[in-house]
C-alpha atoms as a PDB file:
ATOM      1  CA  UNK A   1    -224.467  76.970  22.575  1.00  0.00           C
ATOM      2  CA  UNK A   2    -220.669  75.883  23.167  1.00  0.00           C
ATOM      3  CA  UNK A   3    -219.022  74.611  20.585  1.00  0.00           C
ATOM      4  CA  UNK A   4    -219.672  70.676  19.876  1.00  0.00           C
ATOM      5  CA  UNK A   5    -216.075  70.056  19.106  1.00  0.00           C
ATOM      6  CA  UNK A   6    -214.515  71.031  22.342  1.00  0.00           C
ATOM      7  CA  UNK A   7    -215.245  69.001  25.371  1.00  0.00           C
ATOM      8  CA  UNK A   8    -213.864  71.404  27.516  1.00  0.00           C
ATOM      9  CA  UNK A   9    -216.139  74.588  26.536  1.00  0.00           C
ATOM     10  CA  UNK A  10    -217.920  76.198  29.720  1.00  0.00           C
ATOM     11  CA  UNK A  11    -221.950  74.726  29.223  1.00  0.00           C
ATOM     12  CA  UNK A  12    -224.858  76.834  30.038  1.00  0.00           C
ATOM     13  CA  UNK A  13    -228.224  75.612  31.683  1.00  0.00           C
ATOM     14  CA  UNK A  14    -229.763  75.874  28.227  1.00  0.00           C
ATOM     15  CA  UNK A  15    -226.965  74.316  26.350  1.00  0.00           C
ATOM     16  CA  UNK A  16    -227.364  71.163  28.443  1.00  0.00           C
ATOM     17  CA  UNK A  17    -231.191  71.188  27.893  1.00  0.00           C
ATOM     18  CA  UNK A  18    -230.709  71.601  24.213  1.00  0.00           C
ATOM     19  CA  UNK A  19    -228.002  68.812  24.113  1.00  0.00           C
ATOM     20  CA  UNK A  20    -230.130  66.220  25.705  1.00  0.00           C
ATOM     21  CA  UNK A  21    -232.843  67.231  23.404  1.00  0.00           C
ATOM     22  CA  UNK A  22    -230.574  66.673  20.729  1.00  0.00           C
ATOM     23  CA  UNK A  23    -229.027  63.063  22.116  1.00  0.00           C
ATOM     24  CA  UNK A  24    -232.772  62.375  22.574  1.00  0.00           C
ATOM     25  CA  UNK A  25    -233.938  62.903  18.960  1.00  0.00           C
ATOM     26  CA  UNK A  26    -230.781  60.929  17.882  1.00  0.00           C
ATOM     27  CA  UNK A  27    -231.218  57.979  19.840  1.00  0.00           C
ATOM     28  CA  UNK A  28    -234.787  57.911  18.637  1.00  0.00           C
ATOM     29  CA  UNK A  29    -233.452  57.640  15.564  1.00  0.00           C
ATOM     30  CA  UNK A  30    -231.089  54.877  15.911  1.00  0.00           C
ATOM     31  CA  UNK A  31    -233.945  53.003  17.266  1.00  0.00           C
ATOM     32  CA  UNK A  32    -235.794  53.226  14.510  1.00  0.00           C
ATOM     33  CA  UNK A  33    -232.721  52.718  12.365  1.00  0.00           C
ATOM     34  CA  UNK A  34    -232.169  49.241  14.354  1.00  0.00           C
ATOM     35  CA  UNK A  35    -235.309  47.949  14.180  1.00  0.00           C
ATOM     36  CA  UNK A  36    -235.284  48.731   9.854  1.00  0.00           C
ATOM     37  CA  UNK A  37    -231.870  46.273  10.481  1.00  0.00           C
ATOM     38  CA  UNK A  38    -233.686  43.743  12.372  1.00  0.00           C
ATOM     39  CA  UNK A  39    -236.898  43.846  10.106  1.00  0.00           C
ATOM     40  CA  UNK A  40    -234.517  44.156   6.859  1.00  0.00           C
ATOM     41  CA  UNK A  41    -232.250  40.716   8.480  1.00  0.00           C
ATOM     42  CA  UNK A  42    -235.672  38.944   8.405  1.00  0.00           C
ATOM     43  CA  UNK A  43    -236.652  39.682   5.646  1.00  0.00           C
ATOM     44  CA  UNK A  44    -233.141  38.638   4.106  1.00  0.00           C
ATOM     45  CA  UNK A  45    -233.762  35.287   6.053  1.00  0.00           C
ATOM     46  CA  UNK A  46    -237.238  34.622   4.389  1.00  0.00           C
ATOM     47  CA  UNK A  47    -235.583  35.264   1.165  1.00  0.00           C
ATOM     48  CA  UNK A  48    -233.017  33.126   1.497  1.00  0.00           C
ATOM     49  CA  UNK A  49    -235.144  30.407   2.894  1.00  0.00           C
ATOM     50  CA  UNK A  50    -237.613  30.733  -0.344  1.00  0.00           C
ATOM     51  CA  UNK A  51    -234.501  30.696  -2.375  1.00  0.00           C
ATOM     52  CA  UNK A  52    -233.264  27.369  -0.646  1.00  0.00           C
ATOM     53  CA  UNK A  53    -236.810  25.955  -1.256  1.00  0.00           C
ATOM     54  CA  UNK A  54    -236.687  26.787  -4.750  1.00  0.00           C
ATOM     55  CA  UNK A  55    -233.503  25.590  -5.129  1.00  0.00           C
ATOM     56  CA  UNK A  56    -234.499  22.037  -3.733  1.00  0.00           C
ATOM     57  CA  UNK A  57    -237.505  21.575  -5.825  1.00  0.00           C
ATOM     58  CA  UNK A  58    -235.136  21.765  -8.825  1.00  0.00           C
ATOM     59  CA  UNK A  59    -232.135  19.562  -7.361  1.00  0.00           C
ATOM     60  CA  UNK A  60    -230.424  16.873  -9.442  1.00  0.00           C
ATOM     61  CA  UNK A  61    -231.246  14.659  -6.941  1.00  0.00           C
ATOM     62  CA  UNK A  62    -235.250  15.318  -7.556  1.00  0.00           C
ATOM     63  CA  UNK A  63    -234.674  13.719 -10.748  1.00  0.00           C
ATOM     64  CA  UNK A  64    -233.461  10.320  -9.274  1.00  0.00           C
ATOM     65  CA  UNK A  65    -236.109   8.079  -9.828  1.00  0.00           C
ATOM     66  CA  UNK A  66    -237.288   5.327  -6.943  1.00  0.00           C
ATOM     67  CA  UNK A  67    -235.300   2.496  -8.562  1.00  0.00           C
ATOM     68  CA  UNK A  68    -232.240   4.601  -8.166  1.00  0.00           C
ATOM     69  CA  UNK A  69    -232.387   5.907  -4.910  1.00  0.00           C
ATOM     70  CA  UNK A  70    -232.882   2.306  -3.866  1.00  0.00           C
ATOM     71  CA  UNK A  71    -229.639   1.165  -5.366  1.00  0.00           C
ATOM     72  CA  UNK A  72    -228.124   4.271  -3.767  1.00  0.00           C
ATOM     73  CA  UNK A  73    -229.357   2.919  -0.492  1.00  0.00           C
ATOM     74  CA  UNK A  74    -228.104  -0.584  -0.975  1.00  0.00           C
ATOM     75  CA  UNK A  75    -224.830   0.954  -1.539  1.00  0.00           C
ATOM     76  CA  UNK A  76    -224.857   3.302   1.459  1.00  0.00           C
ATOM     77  CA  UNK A  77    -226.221   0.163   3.581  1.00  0.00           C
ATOM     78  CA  UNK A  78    -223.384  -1.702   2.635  1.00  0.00           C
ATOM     79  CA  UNK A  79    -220.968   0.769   3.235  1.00  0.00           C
ATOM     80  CA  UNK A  80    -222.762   1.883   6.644  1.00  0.00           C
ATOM     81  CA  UNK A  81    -224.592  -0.744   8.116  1.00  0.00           C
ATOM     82  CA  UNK A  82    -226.663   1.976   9.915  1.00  0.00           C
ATOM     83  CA  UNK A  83    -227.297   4.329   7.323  1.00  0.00           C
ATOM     84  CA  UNK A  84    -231.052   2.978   6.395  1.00  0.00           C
ATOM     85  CA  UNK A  85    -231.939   4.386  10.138  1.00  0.00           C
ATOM     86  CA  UNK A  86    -230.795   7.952   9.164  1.00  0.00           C
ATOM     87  CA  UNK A  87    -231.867   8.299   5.573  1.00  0.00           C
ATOM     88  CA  UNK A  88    -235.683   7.100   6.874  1.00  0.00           C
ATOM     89  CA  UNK A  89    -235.846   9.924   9.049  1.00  0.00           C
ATOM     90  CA  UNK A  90    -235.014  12.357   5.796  1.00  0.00           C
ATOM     91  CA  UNK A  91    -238.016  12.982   4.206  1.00  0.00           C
ATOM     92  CA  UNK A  92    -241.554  10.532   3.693  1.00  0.00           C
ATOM     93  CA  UNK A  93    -240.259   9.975   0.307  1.00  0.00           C
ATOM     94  CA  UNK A  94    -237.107   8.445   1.291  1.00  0.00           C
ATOM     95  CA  UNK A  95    -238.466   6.914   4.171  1.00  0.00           C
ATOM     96  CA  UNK A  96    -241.021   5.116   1.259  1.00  0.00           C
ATOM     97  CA  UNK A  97    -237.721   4.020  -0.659  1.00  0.00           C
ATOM     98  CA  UNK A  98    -235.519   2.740   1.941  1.00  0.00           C
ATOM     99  CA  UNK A  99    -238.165   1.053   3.370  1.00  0.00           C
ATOM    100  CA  UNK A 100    -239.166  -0.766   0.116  1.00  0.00           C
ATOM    101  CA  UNK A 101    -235.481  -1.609  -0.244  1.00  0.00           C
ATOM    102  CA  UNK A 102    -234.392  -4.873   1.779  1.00  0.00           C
ATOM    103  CA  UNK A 103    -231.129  -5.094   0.589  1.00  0.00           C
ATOM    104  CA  UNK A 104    -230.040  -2.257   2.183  1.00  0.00           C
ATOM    105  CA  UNK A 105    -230.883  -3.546   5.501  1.00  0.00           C
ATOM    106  CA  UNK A 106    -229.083  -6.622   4.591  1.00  0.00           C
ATOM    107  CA  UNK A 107    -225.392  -5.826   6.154  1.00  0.00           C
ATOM    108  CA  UNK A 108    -225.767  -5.961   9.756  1.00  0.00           C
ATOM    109  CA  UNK A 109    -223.006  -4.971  11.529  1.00  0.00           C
ATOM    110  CA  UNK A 110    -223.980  -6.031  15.221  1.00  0.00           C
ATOM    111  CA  UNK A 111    -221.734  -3.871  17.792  1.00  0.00           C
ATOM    112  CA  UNK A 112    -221.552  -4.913  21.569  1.00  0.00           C
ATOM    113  CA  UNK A 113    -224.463  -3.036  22.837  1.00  0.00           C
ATOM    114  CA  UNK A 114    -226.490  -2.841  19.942  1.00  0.00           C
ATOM    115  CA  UNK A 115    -230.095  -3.300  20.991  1.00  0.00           C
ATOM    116  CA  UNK A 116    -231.587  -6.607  19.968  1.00  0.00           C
ATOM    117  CA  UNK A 117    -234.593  -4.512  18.634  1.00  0.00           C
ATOM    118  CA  UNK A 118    -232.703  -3.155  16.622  1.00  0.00           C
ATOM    119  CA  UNK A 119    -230.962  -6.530  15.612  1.00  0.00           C
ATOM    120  CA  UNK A 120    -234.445  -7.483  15.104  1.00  0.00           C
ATOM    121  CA  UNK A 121    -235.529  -4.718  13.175  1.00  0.00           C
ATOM    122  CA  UNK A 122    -232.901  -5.103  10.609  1.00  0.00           C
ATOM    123  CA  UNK A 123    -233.589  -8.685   9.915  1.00  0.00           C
ATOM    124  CA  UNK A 124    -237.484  -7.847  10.191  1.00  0.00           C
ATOM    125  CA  UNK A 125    -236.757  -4.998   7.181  1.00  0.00           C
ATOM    126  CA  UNK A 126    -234.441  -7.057   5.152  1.00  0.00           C
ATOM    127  CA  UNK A 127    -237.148  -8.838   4.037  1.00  0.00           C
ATOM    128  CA  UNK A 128    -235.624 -12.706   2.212  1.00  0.00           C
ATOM    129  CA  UNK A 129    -232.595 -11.243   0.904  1.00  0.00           C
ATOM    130  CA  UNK A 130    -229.245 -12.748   2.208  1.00  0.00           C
ATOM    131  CA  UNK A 131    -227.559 -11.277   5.495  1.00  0.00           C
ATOM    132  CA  UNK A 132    -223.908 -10.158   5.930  1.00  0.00           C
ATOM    133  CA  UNK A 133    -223.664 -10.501   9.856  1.00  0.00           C
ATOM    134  CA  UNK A 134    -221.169  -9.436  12.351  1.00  0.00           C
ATOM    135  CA  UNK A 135    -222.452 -11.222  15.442  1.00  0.00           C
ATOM    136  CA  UNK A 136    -221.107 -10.054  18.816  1.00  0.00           C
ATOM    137  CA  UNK A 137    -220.890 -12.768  21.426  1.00  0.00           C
ATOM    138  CA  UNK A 138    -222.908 -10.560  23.203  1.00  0.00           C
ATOM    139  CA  UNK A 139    -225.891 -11.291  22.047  1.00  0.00           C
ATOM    140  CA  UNK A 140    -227.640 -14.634  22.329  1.00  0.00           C
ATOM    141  CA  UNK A 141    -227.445 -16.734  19.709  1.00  0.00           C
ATOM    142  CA  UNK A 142    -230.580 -17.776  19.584  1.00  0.00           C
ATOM    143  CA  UNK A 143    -232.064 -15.048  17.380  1.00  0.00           C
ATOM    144  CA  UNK A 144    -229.657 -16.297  14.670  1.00  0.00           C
ATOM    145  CA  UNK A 145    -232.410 -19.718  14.677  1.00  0.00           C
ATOM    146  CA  UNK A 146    -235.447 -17.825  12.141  1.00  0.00           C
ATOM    147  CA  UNK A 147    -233.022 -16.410   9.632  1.00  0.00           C
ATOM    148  CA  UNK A 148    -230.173 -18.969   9.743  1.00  0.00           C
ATOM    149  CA  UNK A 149    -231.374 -19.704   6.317  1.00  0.00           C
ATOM    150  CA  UNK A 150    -230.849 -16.519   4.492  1.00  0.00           C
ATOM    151  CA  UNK A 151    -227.054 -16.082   6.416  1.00  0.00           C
ATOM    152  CA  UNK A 152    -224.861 -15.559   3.512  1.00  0.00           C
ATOM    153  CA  UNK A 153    -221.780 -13.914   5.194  1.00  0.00           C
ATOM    154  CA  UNK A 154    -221.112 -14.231   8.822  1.00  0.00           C
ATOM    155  CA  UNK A 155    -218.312 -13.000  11.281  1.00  0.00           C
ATOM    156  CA  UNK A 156    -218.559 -14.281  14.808  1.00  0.00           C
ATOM    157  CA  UNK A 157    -215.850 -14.987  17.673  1.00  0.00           C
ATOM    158  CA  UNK A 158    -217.216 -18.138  18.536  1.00  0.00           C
ATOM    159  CA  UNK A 159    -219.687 -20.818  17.841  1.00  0.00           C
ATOM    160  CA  UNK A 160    -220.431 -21.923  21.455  1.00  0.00           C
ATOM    161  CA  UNK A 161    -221.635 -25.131  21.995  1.00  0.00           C
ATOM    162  CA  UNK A 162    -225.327 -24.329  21.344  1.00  0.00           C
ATOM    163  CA  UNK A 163    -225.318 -23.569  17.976  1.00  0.00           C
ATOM    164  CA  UNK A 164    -224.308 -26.800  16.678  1.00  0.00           C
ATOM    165  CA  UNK A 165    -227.568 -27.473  15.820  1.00  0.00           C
ATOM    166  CA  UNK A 166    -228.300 -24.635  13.533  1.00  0.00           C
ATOM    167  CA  UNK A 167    -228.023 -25.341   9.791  1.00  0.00           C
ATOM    168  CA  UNK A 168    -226.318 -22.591   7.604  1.00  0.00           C
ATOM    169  CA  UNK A 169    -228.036 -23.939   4.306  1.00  0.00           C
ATOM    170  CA  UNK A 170    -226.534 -20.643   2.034  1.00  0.00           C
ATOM    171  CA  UNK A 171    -224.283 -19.671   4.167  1.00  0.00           C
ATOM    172  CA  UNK A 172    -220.991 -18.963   1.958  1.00  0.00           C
ATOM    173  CA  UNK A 173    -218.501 -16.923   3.579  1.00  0.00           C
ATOM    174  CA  UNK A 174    -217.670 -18.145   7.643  1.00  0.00           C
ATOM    175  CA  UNK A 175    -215.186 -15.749  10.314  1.00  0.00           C
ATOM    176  CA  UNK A 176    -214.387 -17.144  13.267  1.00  0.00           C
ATOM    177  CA  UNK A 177    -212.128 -14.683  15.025  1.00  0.00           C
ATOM    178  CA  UNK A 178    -211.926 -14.984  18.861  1.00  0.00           C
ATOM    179  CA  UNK A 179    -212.610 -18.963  19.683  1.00  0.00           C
ATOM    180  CA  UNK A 180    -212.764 -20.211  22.836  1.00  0.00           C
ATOM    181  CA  UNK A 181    -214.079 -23.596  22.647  1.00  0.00           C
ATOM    182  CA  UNK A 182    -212.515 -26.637  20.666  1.00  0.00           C
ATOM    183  CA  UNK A 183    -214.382 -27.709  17.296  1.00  0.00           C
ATOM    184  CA  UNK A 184    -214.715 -31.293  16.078  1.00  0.00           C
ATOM    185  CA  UNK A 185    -212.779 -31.838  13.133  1.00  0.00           C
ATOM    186  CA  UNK A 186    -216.173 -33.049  11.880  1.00  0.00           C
ATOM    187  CA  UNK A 187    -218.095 -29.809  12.858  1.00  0.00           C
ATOM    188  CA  UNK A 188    -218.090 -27.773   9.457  1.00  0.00           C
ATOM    189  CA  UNK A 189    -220.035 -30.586   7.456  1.00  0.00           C
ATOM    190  CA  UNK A 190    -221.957 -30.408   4.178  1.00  0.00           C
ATOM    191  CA  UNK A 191    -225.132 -31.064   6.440  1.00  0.00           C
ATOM    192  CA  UNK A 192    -224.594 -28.010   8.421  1.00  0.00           C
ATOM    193  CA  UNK A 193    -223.056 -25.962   5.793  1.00  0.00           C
ATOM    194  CA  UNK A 194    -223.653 -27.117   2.401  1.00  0.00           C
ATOM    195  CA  UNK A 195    -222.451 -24.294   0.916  1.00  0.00           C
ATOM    196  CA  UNK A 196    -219.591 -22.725   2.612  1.00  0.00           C
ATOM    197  CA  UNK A 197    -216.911 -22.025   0.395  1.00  0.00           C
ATOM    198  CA  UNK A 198    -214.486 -19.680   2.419  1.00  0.00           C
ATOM    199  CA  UNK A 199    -213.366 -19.969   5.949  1.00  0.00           C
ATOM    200  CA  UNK A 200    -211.383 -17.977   7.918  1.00  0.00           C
ATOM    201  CA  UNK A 201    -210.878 -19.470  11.161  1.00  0.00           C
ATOM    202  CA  UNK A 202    -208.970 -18.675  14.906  1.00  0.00           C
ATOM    203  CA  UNK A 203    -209.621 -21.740  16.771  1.00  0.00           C
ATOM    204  CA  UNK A 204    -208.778 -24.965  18.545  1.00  0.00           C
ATOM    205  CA  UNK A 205    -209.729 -27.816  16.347  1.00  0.00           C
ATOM    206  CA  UNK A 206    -209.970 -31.389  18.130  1.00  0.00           C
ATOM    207  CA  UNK A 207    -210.600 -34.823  16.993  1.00  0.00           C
ATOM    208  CA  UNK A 208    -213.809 -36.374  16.984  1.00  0.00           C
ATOM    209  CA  UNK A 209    -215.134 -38.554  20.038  1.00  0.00           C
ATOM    210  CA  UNK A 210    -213.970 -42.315  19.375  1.00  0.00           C
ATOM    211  CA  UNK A 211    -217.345 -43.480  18.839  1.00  0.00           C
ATOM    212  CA  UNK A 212    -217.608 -40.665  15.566  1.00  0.00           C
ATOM    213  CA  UNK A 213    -214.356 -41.099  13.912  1.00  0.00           C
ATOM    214  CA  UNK A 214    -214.079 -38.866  11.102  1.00  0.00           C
ATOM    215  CA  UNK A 215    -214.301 -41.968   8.345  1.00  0.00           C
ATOM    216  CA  UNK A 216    -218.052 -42.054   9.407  1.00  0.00           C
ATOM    217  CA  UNK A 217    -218.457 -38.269  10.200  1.00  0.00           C
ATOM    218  CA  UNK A 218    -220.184 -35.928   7.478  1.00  0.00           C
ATOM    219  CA  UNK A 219    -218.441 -35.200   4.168  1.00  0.00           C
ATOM    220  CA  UNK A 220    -217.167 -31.347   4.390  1.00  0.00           C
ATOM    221  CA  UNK A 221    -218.599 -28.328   2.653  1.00  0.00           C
ATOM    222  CA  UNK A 222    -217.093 -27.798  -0.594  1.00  0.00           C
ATOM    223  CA  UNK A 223    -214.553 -25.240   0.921  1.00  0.00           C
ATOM    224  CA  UNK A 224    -212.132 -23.487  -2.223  1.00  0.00           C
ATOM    225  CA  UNK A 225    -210.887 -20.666   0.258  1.00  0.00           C
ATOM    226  CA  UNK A 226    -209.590 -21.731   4.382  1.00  0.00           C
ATOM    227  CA  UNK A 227    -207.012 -19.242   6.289  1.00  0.00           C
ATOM    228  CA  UNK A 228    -206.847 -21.028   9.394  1.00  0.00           C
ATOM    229  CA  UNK A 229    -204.626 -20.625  12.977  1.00  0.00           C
ATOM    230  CA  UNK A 230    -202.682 -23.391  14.099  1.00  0.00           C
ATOM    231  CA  UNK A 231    -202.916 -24.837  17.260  1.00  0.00           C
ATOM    232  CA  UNK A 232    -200.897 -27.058  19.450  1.00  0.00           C
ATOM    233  CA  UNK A 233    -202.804 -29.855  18.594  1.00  0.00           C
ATOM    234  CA  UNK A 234    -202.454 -31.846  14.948  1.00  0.00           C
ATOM    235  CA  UNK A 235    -206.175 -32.403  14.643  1.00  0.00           C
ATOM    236  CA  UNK A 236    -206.203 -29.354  11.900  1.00  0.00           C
ATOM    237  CA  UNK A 237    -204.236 -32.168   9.802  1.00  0.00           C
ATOM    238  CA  UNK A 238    -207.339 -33.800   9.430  1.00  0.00           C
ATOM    239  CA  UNK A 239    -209.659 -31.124   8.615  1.00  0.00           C
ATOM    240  CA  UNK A 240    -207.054 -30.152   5.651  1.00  0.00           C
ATOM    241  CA  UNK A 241    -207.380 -33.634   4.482  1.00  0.00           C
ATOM    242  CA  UNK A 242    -210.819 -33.757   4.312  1.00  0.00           C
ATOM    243  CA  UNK A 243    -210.907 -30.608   2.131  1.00  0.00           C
ATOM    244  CA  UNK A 244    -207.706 -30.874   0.081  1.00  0.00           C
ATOM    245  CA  UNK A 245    -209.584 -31.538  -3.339  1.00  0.00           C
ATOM    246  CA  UNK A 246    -211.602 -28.419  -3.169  1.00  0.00           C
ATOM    247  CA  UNK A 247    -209.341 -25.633  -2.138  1.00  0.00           C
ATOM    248  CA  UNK A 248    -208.067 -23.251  -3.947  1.00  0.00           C
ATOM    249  CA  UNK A 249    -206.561 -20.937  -1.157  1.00  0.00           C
ATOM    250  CA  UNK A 250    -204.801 -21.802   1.677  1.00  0.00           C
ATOM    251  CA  UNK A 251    -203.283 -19.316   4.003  1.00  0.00           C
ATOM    252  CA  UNK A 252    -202.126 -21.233   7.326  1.00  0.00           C
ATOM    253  CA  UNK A 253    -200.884 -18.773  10.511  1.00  0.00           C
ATOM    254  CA  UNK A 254    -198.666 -20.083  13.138  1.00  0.00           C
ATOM    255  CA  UNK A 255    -197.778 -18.447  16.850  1.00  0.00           C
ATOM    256  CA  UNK A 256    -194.084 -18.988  17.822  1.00  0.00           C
ATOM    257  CA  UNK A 257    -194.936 -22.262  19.997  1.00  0.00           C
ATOM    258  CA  UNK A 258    -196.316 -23.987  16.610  1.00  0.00           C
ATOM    259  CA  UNK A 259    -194.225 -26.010  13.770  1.00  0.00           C
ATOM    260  CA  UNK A 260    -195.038 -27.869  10.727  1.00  0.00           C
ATOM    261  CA  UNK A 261    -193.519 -31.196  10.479  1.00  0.00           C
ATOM    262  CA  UNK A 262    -191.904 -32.414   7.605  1.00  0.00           C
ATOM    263  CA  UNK A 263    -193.708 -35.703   8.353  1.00  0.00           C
ATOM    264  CA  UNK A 264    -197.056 -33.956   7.153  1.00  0.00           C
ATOM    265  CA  UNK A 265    -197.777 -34.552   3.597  1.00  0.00           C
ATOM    266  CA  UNK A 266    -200.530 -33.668   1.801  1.00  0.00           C
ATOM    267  CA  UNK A 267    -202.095 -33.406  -1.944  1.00  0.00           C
ATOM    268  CA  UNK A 268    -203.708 -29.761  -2.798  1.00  0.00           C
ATOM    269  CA  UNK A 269    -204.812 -30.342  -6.750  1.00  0.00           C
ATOM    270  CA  UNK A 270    -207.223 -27.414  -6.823  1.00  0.00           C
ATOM    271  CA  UNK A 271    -204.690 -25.300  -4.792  1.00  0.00           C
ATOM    272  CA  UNK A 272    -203.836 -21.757  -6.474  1.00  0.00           C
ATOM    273  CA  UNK A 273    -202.658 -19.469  -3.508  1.00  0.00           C
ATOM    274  CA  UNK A 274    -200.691 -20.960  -0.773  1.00  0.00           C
ATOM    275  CA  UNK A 275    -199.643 -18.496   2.358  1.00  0.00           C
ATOM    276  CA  UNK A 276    -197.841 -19.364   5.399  1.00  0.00           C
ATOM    277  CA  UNK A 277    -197.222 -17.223   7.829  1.00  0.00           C
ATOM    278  CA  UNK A 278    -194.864 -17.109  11.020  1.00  0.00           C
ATOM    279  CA  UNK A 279    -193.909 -20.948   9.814  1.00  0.00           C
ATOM    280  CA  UNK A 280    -190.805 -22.542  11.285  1.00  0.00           C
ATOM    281  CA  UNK A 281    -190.288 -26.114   9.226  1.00  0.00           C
ATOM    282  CA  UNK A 282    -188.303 -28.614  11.325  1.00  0.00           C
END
């Protein structure tokens, strides 16, 4: 047989017989020494998924009892208004805890395109706890009607025309930010909201009709906190005055086209922060 370490040896019949003999015996034996790999990498996977299993019955978090897993949730709720839909599809335990905790459904962060099931299924899950709502214009306003009563905190761009009859009764914290239809001065009322105590408004504010002037209109809510755009109008005068013995914040934002008059004078007893911004006094 020519020597294995020079390519270029002259072969005979026999040596060629011999060598393919020899590259047959070897490849047998890399298949067997592949398939040991494969059945060796399996076995390394089982192991490490028994180890992982092990490991997770003795977690920290396995010690967390229901009560605080549920204040974990109403945490991660409130920081992630969508979170309760992810950690219910963890495990049935979790699924038991989030869905015995209604506070964490409670901050409802409406997006344009949100589903109203899943609007519904939020308000459905929070149970009677109080709602922190972002309400897209989007949706109708009408589903606001059954829970109107447990609003606490609501952000909305407008309060169209058919929602004046909906009564906020513990509704405390009000964001109007994209407006497009004027408000009576009279429209935020203790009747409608009896307990709104912060508003932060970007709207047109108008008078009341001449048959409803404001001496016979509602008494306000007992605002302490307003931030409020002016308009073009002076009507947002009145509102101030009707609320000037319960605020204790007043931040007042004005476009370049707006002025405040020294002819304006008003008494602010309870008043503790005063901001105005883009202001031009004449």
């Amino acid at each position: 047989m020519f020597p294995m370490t020079d390519i270029y040896y002259p072969t005979t019949r026999d040596d060629i017989i011999r060598v393919k003999q020899s590259i047959h015996a070897l490849q047998s034996e890399f298949d067997s020494a592949m398939a040991l790999i494969a059945q060796t990498q399996l076995r390394v996977e089982e192991i490490k998924k028994e180890i992982e299993l092990k490991e997770a019955s003795i977690a920290p978090i396995k010690l967390l009892t229901f009560d605080a897993l549920s204040t974990i949730f109403e945490v991660s709720g409130e920081v992630e208004w969508s979170s309760p839909l992810q950690i219910s599809g963890v495990c049935r335990f979790w699924r038991q805890v989030v869905l015995a905790t209604p506070r964490a459904w409670s901050f409802v962060q409406l997006q344009s395109g949100t589903p109203l099931k899943i609007a519904n299924l939020f308000f459905d899950r929070s149970g009677q706890c109080p709602l922190h709502i972002n309400f897209p214009k989007e949706l109708p306003y009408r589903i606001l009607s059954p829970i109107a009563h447990r609003i606490r905190c609501l952000t909305v761009q407008d309060f169209p025309p058919d929602t004046r009859d909906l009564v906020f009764t513990n509704l405390h914290r009000v964001a109007i930010t994209h407006s497009r239809h004027p408000i009576p001065v009279s429209f935020f009322n203790c009747h409608r909201f009896p307990t709104l105590k912060y508003l932060r408004s970007n709207m047109a504010v108008t008078k009341d009709e001449p048959s409803r002037g404001t001496e016979d209109a509602p008494p306000p809510p007992p605002l302490k906190g307003w931030s409020l755009w002016l308009m073009q109008n002076e009507a947002w005068m009145g509102c101030l005055h009707r609320v000037q013995d319960t605020l204790v914040s007043l931040k007042l934002l004005l476009n370049s086209d707006n002025h405040i008059e020294q002819r304006h004078s008003i008494s602010l007893p309870a008043l503790k922060s005063l901001e105005i911004k883009g202001y031009r006094i004449y």
